[in-house]
Protein backbone atom coordinates (compact mmCIF):
# COMPACT_ATOMS: atom_id res chain seq x y z
CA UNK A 1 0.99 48.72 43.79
CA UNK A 2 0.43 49.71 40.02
CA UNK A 3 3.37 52.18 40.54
CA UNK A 4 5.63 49.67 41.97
CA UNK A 5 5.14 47.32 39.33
CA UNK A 6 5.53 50.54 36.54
CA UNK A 7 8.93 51.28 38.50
CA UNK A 8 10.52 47.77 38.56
CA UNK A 9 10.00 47.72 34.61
CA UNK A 10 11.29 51.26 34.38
CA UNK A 11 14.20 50.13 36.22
CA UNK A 12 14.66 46.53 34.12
CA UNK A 13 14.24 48.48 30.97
CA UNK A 14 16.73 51.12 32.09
CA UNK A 15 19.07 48.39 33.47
CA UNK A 16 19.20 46.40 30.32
CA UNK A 17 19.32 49.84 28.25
CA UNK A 18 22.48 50.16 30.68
CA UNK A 19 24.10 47.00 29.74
CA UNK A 20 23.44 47.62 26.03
CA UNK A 21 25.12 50.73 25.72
CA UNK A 22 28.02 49.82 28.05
CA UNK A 23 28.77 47.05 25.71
CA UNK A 24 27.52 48.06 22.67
CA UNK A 25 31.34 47.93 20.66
CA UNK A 26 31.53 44.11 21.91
CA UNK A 27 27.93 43.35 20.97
CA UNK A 28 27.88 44.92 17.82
CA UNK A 29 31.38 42.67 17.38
CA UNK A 30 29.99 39.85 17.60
CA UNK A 31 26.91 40.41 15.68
CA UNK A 32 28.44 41.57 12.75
CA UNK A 33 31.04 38.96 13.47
CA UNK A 34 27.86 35.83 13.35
CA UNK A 35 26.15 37.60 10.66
CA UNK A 36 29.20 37.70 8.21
CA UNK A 37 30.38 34.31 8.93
CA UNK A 38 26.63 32.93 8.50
CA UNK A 39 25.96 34.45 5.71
CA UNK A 40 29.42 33.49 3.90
CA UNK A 41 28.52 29.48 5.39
CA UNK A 42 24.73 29.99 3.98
CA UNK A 43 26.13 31.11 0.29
CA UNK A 44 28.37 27.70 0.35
CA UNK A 45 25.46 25.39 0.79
CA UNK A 46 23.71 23.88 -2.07
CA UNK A 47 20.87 24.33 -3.20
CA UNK A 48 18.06 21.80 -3.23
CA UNK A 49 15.88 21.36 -5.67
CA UNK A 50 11.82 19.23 -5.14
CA UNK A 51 10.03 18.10 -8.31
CA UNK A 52 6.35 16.85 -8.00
CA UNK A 53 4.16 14.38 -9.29
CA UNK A 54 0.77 13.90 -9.34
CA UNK A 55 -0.69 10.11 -10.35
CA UNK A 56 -4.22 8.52 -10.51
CA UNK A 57 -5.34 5.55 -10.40
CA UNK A 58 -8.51 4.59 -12.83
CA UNK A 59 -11.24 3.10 -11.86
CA UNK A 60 -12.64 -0.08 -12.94
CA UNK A 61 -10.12 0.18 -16.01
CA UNK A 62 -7.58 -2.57 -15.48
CA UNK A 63 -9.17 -5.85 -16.23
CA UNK A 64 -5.92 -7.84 -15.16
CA UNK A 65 -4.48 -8.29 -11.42
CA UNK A 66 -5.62 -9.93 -8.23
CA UNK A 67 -8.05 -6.79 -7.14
CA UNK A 68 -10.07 -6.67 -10.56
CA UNK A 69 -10.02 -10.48 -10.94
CA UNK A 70 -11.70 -10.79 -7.82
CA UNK A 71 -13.98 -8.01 -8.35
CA UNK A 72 -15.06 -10.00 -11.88
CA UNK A 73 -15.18 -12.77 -10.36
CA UNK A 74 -17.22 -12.51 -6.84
CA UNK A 75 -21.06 -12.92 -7.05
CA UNK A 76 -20.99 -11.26 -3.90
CA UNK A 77 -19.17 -7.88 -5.41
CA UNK A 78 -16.25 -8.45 -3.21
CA UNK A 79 -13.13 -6.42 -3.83
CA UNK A 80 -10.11 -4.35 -2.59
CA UNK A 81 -10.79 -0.87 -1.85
CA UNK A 82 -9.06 1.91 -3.49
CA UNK A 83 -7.65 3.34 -0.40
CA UNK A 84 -6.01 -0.39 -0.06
CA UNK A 85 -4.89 0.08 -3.50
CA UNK A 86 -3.11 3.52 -3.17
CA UNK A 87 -0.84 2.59 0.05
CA UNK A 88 0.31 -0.70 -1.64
CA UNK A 89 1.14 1.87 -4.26
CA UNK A 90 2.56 4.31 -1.97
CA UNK A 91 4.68 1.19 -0.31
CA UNK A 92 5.84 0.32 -3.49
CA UNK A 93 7.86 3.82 -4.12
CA UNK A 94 9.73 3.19 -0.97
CA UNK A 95 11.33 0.20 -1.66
CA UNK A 96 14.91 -1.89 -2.85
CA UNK A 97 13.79 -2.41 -5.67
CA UNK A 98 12.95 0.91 -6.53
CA UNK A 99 16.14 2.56 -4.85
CA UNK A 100 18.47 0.29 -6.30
CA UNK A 101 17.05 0.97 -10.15
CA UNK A 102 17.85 4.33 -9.04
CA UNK A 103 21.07 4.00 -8.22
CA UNK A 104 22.20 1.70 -11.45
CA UNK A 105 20.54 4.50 -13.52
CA UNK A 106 21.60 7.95 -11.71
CA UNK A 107 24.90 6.35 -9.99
CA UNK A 108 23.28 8.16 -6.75
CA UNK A 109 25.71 5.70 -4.67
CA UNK A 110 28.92 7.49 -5.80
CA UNK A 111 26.81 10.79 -6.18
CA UNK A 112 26.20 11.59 -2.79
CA UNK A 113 29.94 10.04 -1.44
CA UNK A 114 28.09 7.31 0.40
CA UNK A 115 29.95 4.42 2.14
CA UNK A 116 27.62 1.55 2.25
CA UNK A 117 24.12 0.38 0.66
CA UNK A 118 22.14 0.67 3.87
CA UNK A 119 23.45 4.93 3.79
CA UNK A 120 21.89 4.90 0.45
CA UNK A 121 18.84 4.02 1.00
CA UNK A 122 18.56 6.21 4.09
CA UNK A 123 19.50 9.02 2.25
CA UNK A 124 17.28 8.38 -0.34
CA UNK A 125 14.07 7.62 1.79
CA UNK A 126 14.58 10.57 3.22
CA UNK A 127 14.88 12.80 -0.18
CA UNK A 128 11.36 10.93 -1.33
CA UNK A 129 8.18 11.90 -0.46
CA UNK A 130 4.84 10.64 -1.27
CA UNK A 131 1.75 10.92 0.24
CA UNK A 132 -2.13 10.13 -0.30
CA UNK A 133 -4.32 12.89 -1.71
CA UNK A 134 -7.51 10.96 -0.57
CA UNK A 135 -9.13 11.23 -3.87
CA UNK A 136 -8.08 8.47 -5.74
CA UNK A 137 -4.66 9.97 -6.31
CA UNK A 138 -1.35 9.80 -4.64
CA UNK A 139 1.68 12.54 -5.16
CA UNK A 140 5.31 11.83 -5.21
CA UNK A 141 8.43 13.95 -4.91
CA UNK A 142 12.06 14.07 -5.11
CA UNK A 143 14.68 16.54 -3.90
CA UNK A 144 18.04 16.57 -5.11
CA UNK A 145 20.93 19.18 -4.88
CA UNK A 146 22.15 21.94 -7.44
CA UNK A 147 20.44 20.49 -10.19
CA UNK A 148 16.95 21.24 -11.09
CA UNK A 149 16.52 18.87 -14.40
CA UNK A 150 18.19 15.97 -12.72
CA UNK A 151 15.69 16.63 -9.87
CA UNK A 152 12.57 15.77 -12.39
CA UNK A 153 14.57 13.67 -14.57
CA UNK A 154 15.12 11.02 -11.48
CA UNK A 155 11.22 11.39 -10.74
CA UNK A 156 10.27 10.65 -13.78
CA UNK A 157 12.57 7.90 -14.17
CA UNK A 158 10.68 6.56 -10.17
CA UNK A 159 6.99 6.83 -12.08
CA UNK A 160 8.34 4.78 -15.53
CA UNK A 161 9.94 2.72 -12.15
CA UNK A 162 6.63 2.09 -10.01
CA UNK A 163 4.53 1.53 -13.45
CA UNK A 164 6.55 -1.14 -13.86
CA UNK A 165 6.84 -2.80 -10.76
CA UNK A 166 2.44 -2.20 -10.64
CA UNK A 167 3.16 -4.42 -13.82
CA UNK A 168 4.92 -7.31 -12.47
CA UNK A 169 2.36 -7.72 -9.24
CA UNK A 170 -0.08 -7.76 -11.70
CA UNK A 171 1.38 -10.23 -13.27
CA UNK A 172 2.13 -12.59 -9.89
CA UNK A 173 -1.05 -12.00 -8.61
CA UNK A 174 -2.86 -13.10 -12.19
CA UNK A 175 -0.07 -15.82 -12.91
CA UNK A 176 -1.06 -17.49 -9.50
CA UNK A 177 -4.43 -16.86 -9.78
CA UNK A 178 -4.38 -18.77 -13.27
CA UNK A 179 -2.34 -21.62 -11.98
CA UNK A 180 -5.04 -22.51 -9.12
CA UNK A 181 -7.46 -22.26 -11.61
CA UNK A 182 -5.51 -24.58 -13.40
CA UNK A 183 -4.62 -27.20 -10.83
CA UNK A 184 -8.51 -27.06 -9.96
CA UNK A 185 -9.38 -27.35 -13.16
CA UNK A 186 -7.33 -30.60 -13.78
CA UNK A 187 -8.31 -32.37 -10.80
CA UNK A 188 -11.69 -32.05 -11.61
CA UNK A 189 -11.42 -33.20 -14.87
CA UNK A 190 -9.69 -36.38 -13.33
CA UNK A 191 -12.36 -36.44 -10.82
CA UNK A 192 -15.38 -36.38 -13.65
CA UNK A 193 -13.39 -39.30 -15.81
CA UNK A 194 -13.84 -41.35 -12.94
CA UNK A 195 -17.08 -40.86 -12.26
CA UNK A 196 -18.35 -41.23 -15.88
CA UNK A 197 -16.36 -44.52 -15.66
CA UNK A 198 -18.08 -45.65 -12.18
CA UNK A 199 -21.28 -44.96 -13.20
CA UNK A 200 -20.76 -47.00 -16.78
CA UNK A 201 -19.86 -49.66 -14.92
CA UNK A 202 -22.70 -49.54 -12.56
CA UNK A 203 -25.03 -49.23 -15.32
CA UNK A 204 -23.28 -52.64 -16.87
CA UNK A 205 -23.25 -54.35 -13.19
CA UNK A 206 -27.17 -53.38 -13.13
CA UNK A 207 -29.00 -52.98 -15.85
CA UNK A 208 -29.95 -49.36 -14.60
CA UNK A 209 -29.84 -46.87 -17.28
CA UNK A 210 -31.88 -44.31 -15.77
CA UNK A 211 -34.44 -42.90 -12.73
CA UNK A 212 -37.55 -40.82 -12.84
CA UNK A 213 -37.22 -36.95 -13.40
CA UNK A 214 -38.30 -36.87 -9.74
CA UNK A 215 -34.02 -37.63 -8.72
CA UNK A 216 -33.17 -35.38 -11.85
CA UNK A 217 -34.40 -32.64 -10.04
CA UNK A 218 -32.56 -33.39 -6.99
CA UNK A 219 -29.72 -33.78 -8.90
CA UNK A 220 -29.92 -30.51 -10.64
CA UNK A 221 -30.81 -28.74 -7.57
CA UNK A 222 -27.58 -30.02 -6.10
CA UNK A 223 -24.97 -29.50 -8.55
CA UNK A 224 -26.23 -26.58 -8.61
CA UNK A 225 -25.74 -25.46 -4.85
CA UNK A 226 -22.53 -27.49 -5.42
CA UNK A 227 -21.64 -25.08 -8.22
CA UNK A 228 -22.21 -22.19 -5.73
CA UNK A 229 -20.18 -23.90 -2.83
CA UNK A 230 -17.21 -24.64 -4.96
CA UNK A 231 -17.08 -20.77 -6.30
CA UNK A 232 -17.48 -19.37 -3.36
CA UNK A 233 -14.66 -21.69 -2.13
CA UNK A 234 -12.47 -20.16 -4.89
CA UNK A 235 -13.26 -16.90 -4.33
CA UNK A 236 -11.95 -17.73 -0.21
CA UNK A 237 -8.48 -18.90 -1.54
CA UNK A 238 -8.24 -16.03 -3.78
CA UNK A 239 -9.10 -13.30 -1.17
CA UNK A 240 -6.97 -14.89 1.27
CA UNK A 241 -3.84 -14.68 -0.41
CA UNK A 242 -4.82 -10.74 -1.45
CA UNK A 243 -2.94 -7.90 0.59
CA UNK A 244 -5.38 -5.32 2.28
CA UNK A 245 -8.32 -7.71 2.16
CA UNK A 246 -11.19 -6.82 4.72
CA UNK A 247 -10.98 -9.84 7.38
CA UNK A 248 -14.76 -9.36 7.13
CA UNK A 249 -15.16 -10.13 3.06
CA UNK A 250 -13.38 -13.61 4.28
CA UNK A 251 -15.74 -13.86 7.15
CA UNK A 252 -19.02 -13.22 5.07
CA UNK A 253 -17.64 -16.02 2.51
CA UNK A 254 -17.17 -17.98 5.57
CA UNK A 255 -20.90 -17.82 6.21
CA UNK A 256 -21.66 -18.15 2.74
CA UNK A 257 -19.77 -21.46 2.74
CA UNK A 258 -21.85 -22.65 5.71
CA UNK A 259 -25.16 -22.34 4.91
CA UNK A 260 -24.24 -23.94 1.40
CA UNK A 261 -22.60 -26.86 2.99
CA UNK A 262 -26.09 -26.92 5.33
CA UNK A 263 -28.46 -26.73 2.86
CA UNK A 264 -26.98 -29.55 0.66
CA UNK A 265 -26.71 -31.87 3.84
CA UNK A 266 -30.22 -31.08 4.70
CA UNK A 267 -31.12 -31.73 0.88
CA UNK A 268 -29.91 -35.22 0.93
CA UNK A 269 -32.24 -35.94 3.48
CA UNK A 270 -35.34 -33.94 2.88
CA UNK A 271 -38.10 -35.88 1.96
CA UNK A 272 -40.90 -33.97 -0.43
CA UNK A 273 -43.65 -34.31 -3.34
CA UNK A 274 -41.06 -32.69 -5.86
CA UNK A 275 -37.30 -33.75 -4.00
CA UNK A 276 -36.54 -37.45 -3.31
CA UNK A 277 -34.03 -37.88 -0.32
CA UNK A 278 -31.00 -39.83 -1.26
CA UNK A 279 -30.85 -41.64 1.92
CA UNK A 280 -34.36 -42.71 1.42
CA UNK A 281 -34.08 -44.32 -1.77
CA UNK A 282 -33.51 -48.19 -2.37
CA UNK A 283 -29.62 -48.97 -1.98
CA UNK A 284 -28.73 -49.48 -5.74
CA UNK A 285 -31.36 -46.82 -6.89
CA UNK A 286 -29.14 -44.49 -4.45
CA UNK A 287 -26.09 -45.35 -5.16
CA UNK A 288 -27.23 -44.65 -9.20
CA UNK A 289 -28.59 -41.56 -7.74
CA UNK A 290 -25.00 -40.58 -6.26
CA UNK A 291 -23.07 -41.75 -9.18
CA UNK A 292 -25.14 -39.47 -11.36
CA UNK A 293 -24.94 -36.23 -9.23
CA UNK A 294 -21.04 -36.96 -9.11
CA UNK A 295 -20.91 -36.71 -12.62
CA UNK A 296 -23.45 -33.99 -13.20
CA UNK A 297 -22.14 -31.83 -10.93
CA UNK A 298 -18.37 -32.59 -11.71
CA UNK A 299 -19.52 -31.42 -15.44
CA UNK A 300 -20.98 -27.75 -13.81
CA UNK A 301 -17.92 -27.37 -11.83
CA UNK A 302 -15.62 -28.29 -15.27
CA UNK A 303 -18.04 -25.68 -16.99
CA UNK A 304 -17.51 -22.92 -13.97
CA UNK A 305 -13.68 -23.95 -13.68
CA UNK A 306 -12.93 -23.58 -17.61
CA UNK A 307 -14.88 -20.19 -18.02
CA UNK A 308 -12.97 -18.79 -15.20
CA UNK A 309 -9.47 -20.10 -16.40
CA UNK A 310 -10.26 -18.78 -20.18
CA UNK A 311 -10.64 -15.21 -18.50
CA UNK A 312 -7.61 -15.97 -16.46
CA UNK A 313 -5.36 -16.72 -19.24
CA UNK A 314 -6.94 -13.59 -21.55
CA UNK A 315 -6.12 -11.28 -18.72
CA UNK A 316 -2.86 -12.62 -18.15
CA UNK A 317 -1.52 -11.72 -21.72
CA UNK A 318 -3.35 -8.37 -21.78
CA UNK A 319 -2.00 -7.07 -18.25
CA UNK A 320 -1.62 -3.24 -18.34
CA UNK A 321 -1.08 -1.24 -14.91
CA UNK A 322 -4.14 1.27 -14.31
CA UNK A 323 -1.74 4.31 -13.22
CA UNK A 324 -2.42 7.59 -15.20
CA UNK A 325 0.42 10.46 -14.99
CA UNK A 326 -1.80 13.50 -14.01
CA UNK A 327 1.06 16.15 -13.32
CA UNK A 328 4.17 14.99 -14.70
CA UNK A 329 7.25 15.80 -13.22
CA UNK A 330 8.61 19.81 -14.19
CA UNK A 331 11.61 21.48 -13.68
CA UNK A 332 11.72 23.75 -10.37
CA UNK A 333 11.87 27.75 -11.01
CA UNK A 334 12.37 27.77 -7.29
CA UNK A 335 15.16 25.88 -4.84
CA UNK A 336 13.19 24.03 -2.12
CA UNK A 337 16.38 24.23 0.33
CA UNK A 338 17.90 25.97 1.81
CA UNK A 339 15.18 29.27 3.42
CA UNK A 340 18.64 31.15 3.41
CA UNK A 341 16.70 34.66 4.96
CA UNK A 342 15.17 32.07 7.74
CA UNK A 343 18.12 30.47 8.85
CA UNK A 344 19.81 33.68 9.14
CA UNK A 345 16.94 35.42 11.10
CA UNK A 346 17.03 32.22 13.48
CA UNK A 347 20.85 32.40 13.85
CA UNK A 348 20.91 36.45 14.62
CA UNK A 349 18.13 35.51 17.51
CA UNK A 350 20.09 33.39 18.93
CA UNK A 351 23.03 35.13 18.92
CA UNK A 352 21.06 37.62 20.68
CA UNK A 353 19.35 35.72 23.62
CA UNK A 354 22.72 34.15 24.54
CA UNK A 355 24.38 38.22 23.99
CA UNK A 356 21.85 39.36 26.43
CA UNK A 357 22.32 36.04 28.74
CA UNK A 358 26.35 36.62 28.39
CA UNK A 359 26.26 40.13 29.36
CA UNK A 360 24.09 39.66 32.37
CA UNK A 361 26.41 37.63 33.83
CA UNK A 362 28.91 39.66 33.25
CA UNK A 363 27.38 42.41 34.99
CA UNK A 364 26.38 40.00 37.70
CA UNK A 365 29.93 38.88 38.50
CA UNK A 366 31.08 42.33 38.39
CA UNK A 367 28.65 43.57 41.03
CA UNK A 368 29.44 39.99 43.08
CA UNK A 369 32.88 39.01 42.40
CA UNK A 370 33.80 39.47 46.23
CA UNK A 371 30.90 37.65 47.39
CA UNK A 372 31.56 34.93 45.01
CA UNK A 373 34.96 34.24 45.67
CA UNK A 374 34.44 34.39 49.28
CA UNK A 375 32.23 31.39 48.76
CA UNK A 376 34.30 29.41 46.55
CA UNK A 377 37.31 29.90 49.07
């Protein structure tokens, strides 16, 4: 059986030997024929050029922008993660905004003979690369043809790009995050005037100017839990307008919000040696009682509110983007495109599978042609 199998590869070996040397003028034809013509195509294509670029992003160094004022802000040490942070960097490379300051500086439209916008940015996604290192730093790339400086030039010209665009979200993201502070801060103002003018006029309508320290203690223990319920309110809107936040930070400030609301329901009607309940006090005594937590809480809030805004408006004029330039863009020694020696190899296999393919059934024909055109007449 082993010879049998040794004498059909003998024979396939000496067949295809066969078929080689009875076409070897034709085969040798065409091969030089491929190779000459590949090579001459493979010296007319351009060469590509890929610059690199290496950037960081610092920790706990940028004191401005919707991540860091959140992280300053939350009692609870809530913030975005810096994985979150890199892809909204990453995202931000690939974008309009970024291609089109490309364009208007390199004229990249007219550059590579393109016919319409949406071509462009195609062609231009596809020549940038940038991926996540996964520790803490993110590297970007651009290939461009036959020139080597403009290659680097146009990356640098994409970091100077994204540093500025990291700039302006900082800038939203603080902006807005001023402005609520703002708005929150002048309602409550509003809301304190009228209190302090309710409870001046209660005090004229009564003749009650004050109550033991027993309800000051219930007052300060509720503006105080008020204090708490209103910041961690805050910090809700603000981390529910931030990209990449964790569904579960909002969902632990959820709780938080509950058992603050809980705990000053159940305060108002506790009744203990140190806490008076408000519903258990005499109707104008309580509604003295309410009057003066209004207000005395209303001033902790205003307190809260204007320390937060102060920061707010500080950070706002001092925004500066927290990417460092680690490897700055070179000039490639070496083209990235086109693997001339690869291409050619690849092309000269192929050339011979199908040779080998072609000539089999050749021979095949040849040793069938009656057979075969008895069937197809």
């Amino acid at each position: 059986m082993n010879q049998n199998a040794n004498n059909q590869e003998n024979n396939g070996f000496t067949y295809f030997l066969s078929l080689f040397l009875k076409n070897w003028k034709a085969l040798l034809t065409v091969y030089i024929t491929v190779a000459v013509v590949s090579v001459v195509i493979l010296l007319l294509l351009p060469n590509w050029y890929k610059s690199h670029a290496t950037v960081v992003i610092l920790k706990s160094q940028n004191t401005s922008g919707l991540s860091s004022l959140l992280q300053n802000f939350s009692p609870f040490g809530l913030s975005l993660g810096q994985g979150d942070e890199i892809e909204q960097y990453i995202g931000y490379v690939k974008t309009r905004k970024m291609f089109d300051a490309l364009d208007k500086r390199f004229d990249l439209f007219t550059d590579y003979e393109l016919e319409n916008k949406d071509d462009l940015y195609s062609t231009l996604d596809a020549n940038i690369d940038v991926y996540d290192n996964e520790n803490g730093s993110f590297t970007m790339s651009f290939t461009y043809k036959e020139d080597a400086k403009k290659a680097a030039d146009i990356l640098w010209y994409m970091y100077d790009q994204l540093y500025q665009i990291s700039l302006e979200v900082d800038q939203a993201s603080s902006s807005n995050y001023r402005q609520y502070l703002e708005n929150y801060l002048s309602k409550v103002q509003n809301d304190l005037d009228k209190d302090v003018q309710q409870l001046i006029d209660f005090q004229s309508e009564t003749g009650i100017l004050s109550l033991p320290e027993q309800t000051e203690a219930t007052i300060d223990i509720l503006a105080n839990l008020e204090s708490g319920l209103i910041q961690a309110e805050i910090e809700r809107q603000i981390l529910s307008t931030a990209t990449g936040t964790d569904s579960r930070a909002l969902r632990n400030l959820d709780n938080q919000i509950d058992i603050l609301e809980s705990k000053i329901s159940s305060l108002k009607k506790e009744q203990r040696t140190t806490i008076l309940s408000i519903e258990g006090l005499p109707e104008k005594a309580a509604a003295y009682l309410k009057l003066q937590s209004d207000v005395t809480i209303n001033k902790q809030i205003l307190e809260l509110i204007r320390i937060q805004y102060e920061q707010a408006l500080m950070d706002e004029k001092k925004i500066s983007s927290n990417l460092y330039l680690l490897d700055k863009p070179s000039i490639p020694e070496k083209k990235f495109k086109p693997v001339r020696s690869k291409i050619l190899f690849v092309i000269l296999f192929f050339t011979f599978t199908i040779s080998v393919i072609v000539i089999r059934l050749q021979d095949y024909y040849l040793v069938h042609k009656d057979y075969l055109k008895s069937i197809i007449s």
